[in-house]
C-alpha atoms as a PDB file:
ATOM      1  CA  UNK A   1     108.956-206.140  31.887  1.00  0.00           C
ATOM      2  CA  UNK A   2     112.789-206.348  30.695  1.00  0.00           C
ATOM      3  CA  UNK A   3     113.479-206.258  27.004  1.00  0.00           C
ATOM      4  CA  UNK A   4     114.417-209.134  25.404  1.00  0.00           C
ATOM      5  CA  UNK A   5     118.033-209.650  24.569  1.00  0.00           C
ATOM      6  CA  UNK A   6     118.964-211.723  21.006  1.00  0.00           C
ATOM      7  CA  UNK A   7     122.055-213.009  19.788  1.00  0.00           C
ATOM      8  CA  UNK A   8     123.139-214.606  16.140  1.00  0.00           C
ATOM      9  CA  UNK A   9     125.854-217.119  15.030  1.00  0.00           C
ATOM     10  CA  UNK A  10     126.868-217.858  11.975  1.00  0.00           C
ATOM     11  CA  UNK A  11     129.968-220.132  10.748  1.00  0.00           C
ATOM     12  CA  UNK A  12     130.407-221.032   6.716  1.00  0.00           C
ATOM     13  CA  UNK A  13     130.487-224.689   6.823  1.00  0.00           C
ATOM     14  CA  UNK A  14     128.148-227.588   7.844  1.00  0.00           C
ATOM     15  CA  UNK A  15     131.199-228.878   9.782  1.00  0.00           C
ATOM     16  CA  UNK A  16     131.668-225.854  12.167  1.00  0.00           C
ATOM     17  CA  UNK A  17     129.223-225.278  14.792  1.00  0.00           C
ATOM     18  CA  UNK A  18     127.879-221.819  16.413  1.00  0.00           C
ATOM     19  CA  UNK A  19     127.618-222.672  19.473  1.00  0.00           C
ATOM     20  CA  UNK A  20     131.170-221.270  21.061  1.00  0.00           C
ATOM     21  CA  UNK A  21     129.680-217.614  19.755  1.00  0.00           C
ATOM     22  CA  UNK A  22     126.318-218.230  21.837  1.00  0.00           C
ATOM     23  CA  UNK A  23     128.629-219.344  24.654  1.00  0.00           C
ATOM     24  CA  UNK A  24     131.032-216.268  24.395  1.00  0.00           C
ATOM     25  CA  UNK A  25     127.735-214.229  24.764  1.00  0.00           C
ATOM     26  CA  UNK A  26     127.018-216.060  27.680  1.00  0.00           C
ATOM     27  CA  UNK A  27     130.581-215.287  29.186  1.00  0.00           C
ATOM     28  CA  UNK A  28     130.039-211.903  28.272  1.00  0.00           C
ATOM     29  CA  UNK A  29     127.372-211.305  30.531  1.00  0.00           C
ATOM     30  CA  UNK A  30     124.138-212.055  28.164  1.00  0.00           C
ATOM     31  CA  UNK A  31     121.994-215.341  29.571  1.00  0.00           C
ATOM     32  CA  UNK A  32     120.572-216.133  26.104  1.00  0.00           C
ATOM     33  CA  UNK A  33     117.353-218.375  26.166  1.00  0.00           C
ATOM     34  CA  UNK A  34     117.345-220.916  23.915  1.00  0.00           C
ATOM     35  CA  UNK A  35     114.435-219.079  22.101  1.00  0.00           C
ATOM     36  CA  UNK A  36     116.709-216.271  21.032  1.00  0.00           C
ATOM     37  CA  UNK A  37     119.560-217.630  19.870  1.00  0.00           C
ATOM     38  CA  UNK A  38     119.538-217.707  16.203  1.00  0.00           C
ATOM     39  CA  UNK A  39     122.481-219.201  14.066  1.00  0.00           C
ATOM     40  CA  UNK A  40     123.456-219.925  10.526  1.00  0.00           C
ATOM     41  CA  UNK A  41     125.232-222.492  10.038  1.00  0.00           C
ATOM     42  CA  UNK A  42     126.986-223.576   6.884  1.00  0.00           C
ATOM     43  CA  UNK A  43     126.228-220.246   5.253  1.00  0.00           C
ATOM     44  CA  UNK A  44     128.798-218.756   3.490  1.00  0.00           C
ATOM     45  CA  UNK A  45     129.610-214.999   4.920  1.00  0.00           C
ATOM     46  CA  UNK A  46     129.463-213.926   1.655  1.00  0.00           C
ATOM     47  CA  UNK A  47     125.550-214.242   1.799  1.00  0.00           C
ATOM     48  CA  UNK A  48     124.305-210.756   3.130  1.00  0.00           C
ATOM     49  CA  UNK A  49     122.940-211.054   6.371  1.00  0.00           C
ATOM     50  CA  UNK A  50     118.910-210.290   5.356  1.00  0.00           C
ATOM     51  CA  UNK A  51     119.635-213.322   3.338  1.00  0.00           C
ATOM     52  CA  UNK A  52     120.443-215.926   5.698  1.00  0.00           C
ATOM     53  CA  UNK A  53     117.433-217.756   6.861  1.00  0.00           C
ATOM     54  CA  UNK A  54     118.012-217.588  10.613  1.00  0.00           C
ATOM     55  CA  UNK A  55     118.664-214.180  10.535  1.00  0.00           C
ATOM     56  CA  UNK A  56     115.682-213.134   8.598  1.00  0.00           C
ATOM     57  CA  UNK A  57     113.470-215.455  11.020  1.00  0.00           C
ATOM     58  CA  UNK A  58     115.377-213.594  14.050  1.00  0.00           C
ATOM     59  CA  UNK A  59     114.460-210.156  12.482  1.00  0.00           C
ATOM     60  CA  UNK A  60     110.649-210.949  12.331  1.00  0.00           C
ATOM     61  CA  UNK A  61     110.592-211.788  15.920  1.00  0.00           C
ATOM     62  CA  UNK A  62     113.040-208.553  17.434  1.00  0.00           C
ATOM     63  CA  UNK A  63     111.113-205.487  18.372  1.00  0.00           C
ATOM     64  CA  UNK A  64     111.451-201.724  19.390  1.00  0.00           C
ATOM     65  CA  UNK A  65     113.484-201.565  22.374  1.00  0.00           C
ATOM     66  CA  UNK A  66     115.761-205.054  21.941  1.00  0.00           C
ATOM     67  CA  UNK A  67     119.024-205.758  21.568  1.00  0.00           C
ATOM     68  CA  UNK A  68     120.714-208.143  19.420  1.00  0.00           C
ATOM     69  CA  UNK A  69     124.008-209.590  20.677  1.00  0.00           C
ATOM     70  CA  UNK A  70     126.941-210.817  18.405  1.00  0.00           C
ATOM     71  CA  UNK A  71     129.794-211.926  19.040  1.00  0.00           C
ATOM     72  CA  UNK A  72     132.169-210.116  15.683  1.00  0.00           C
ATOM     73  CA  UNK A  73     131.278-207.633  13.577  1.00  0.00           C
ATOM     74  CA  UNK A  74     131.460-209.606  10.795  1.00  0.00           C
ATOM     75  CA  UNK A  75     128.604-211.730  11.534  1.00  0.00           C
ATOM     76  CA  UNK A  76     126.333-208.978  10.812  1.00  0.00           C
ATOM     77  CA  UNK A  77     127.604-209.010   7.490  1.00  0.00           C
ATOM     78  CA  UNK A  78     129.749-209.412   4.374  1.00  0.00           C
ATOM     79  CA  UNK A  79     131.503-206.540   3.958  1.00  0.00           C
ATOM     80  CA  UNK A  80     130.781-202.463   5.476  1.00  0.00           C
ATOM     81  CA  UNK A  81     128.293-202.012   3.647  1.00  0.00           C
ATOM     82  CA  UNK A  82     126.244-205.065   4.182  1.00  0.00           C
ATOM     83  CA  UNK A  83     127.030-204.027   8.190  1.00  0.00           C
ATOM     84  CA  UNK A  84     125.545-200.810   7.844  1.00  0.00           C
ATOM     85  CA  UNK A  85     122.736-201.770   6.086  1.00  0.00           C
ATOM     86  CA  UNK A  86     121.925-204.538   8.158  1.00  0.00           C
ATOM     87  CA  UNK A  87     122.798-202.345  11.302  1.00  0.00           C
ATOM     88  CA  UNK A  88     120.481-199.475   9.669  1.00  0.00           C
ATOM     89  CA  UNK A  89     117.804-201.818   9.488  1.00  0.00           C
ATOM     90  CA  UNK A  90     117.776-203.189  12.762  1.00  0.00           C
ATOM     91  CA  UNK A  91     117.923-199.319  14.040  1.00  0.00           C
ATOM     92  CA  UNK A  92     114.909-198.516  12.133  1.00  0.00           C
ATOM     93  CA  UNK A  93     113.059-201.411  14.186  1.00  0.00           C
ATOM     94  CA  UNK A  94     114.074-199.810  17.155  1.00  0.00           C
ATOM     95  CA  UNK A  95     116.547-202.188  18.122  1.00  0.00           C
ATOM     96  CA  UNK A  96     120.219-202.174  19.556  1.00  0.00           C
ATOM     97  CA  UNK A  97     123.007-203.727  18.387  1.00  0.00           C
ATOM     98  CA  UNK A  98     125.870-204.474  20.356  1.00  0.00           C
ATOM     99  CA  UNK A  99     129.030-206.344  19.286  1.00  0.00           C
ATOM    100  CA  UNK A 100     131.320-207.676  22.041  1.00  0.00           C
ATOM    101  CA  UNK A 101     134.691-207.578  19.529  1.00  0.00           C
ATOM    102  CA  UNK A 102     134.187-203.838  19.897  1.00  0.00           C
ATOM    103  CA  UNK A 103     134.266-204.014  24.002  1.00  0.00           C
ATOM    104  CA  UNK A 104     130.245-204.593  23.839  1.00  0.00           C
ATOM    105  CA  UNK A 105     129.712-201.238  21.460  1.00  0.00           C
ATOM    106  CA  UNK A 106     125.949-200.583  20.693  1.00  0.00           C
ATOM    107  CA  UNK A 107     126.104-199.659  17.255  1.00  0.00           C
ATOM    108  CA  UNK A 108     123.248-197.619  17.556  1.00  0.00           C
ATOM    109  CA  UNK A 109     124.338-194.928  20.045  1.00  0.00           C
ATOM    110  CA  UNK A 110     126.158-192.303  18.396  1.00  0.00           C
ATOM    111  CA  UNK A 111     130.084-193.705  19.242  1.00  0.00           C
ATOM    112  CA  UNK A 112     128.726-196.586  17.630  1.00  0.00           C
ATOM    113  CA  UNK A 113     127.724-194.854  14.670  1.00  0.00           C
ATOM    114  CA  UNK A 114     130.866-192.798  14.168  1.00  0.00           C
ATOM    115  CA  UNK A 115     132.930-196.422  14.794  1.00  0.00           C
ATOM    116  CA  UNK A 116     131.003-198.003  11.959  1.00  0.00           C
ATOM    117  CA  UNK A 117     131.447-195.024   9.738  1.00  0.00           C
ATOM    118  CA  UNK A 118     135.178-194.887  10.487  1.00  0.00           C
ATOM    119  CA  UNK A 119     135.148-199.076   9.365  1.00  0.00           C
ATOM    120  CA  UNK A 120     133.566-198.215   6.369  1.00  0.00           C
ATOM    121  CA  UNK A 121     136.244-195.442   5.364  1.00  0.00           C
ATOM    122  CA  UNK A 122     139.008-197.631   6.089  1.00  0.00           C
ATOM    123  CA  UNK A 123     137.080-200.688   4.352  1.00  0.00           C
ATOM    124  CA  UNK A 124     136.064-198.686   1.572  1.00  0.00           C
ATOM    125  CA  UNK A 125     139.966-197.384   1.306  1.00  0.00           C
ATOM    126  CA  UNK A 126     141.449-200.867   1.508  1.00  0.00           C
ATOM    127  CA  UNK A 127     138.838-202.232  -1.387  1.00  0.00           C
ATOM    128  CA  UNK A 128     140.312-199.540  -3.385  1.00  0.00           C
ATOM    129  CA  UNK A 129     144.273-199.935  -3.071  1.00  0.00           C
ATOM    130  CA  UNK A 130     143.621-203.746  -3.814  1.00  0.00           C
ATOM    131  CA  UNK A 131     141.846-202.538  -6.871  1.00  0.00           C
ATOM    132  CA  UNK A 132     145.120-200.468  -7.522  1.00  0.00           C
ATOM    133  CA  UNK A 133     147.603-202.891  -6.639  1.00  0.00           C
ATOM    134  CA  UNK A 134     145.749-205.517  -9.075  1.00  0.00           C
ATOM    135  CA  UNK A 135     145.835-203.021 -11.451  1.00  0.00           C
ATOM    136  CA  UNK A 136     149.520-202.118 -10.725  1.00  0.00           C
ATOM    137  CA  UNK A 137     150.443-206.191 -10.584  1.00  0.00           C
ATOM    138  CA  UNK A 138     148.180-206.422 -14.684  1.00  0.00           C
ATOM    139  CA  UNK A 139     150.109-203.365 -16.371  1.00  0.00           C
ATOM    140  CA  UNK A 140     153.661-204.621 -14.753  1.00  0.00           C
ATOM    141  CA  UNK A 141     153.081-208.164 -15.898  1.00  0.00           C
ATOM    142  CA  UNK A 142     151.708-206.629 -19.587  1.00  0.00           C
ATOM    143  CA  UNK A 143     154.907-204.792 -19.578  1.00  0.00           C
ATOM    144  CA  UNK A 144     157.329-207.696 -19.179  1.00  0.00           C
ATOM    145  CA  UNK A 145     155.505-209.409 -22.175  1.00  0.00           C
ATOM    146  CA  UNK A 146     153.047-211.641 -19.913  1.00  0.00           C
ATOM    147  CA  UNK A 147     149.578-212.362 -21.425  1.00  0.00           C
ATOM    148  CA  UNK A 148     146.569-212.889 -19.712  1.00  0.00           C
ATOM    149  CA  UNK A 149     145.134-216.489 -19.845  1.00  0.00           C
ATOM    150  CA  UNK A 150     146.484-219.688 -20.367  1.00  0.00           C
ATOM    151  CA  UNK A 151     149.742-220.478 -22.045  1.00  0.00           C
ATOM    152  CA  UNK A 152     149.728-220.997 -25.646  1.00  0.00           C
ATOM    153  CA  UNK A 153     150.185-224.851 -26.310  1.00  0.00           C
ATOM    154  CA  UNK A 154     152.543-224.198 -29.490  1.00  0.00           C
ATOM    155  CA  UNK A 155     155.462-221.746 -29.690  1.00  0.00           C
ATOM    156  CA  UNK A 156     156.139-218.796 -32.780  1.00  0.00           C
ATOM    157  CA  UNK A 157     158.348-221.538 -34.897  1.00  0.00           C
ATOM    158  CA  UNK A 158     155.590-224.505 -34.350  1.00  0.00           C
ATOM    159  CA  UNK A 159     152.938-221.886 -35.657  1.00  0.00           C
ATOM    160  CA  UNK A 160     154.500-220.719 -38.162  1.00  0.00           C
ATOM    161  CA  UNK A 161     154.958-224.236 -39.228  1.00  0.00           C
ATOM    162  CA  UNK A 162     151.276-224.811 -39.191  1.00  0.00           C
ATOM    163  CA  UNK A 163     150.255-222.101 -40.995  1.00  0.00           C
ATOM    164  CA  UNK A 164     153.022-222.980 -43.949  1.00  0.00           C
ATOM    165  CA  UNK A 165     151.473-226.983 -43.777  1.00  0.00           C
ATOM    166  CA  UNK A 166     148.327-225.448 -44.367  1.00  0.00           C
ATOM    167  CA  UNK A 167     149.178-223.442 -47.560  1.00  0.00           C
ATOM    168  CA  UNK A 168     149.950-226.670 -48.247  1.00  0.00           C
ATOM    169  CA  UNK A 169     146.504-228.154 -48.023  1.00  0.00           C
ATOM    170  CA  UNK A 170     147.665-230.360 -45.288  1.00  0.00           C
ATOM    171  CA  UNK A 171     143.722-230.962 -43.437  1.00  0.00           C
ATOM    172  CA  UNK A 172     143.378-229.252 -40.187  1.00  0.00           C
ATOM    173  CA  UNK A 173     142.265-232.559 -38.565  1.00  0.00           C
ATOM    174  CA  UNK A 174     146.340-234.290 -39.497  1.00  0.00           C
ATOM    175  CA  UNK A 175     147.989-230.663 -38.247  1.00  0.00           C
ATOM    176  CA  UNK A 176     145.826-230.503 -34.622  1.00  0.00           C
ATOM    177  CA  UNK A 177     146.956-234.284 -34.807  1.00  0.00           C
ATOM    178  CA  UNK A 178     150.614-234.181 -35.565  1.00  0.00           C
ATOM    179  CA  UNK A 179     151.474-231.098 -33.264  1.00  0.00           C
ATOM    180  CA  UNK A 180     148.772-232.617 -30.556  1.00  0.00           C
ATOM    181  CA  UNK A 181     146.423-229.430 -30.150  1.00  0.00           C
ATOM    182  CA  UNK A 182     142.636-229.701 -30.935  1.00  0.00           C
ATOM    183  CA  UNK A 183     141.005-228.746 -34.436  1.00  0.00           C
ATOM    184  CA  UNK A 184     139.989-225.090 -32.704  1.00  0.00           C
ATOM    185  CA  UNK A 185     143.622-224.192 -32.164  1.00  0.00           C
ATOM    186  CA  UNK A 186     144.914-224.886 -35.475  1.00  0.00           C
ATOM    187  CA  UNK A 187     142.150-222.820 -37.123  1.00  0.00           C
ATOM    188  CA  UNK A 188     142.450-220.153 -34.526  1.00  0.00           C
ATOM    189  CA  UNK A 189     146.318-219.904 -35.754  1.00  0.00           C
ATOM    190  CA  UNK A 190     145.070-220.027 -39.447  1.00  0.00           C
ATOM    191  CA  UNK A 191     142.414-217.279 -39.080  1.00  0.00           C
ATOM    192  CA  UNK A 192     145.074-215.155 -37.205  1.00  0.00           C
ATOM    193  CA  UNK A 193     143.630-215.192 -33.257  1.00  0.00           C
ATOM    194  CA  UNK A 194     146.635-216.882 -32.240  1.00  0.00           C
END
């Protein structure tokens, strides 16, 4: 008896369809029965793949010695991690998982392995120089005098305006009205937080 050969889909929106991965898999040499071709669709690849309900029905149906076929790498999973974890997984079951972006790669066999561990690194290396270029991009903006959050609504003169109307006893409610900024602002510029 031959083993039985998967294959998964997933696209993020209700108005995308799987079915040009499950026909790539076709092409690619795999002849996919209708009975194990799972697919996601309208789920967001930010969901990690033992999350989405057609994979996690596909996973209690695949057993030791079959293969599960995708098309991209990144419809195992979210990000490296959730890709070796889910790949992991599946290799604990006994299964093999081959991705046809890779040239058909089993990412079980040991070249598969060390490719997945070499995405990782280089995942894992990008997700850090964004975290340094944000943080580059903050203290360069903080520098030239830029403030995190919204504008303020009233300038340095206007506020200082405010406050001296309020030694005054002019009511908070006329200020916020006359300078047209809500009650919260003019009390956040009296008590100093603005």
């Amino acid at each position: 008896m031959t083993s039985k050969v998967f294959a998964y889909g997933r696209v993020s929106t209700d108005e995308q369809t799987a079915d040009n991965q499950l026909l790539e898999i076709r092409s690619a040499g795999y002849p996919i029965e209708p009975e194990y071709w799972f697919a996601d669709e309208g789920v967001s690849g930010k969901t990690p793949a033992l999350e989405r309900p057609q994979f996690a029905k596909m996973l209690h149906k695949i057993r030791k010695g079959e293969t599960l076929v995708v098309s991209k790498i990144d419809r195992l999973g979210r990000d490296s991690v959730d890709v070796l974890q889910t790949v992991r997984h599946l290799q604990d079951m006994g299964a093999r998982v081959v991705v046809l972006q890779l040239g058909n790669t089993d990412l079980t066999s040991p070249a598969g392995k060390l490719m997945l561990t070499m995405l990782s690194a280089v995942a894992e290396m990008e997700r850090t120089l964004i975290v340094e270029r944000t943080k580059a991009g903050q203290a360069r903006a903080w520098a030239e005098g830029k403030t995190k959050g919204r504008p303020s609504k009233t300038s340095a003169g206007q506020r200082k305006e405010i406050l001296e109307r309020l030694s005054k006893n002019d009511s908070v409610s006329a200020v916020a009205r006359d300078y047209g900024i809500s009650r919260a602002s003019v009390i956040s510029i009296r008590d100093g937080a603005i």
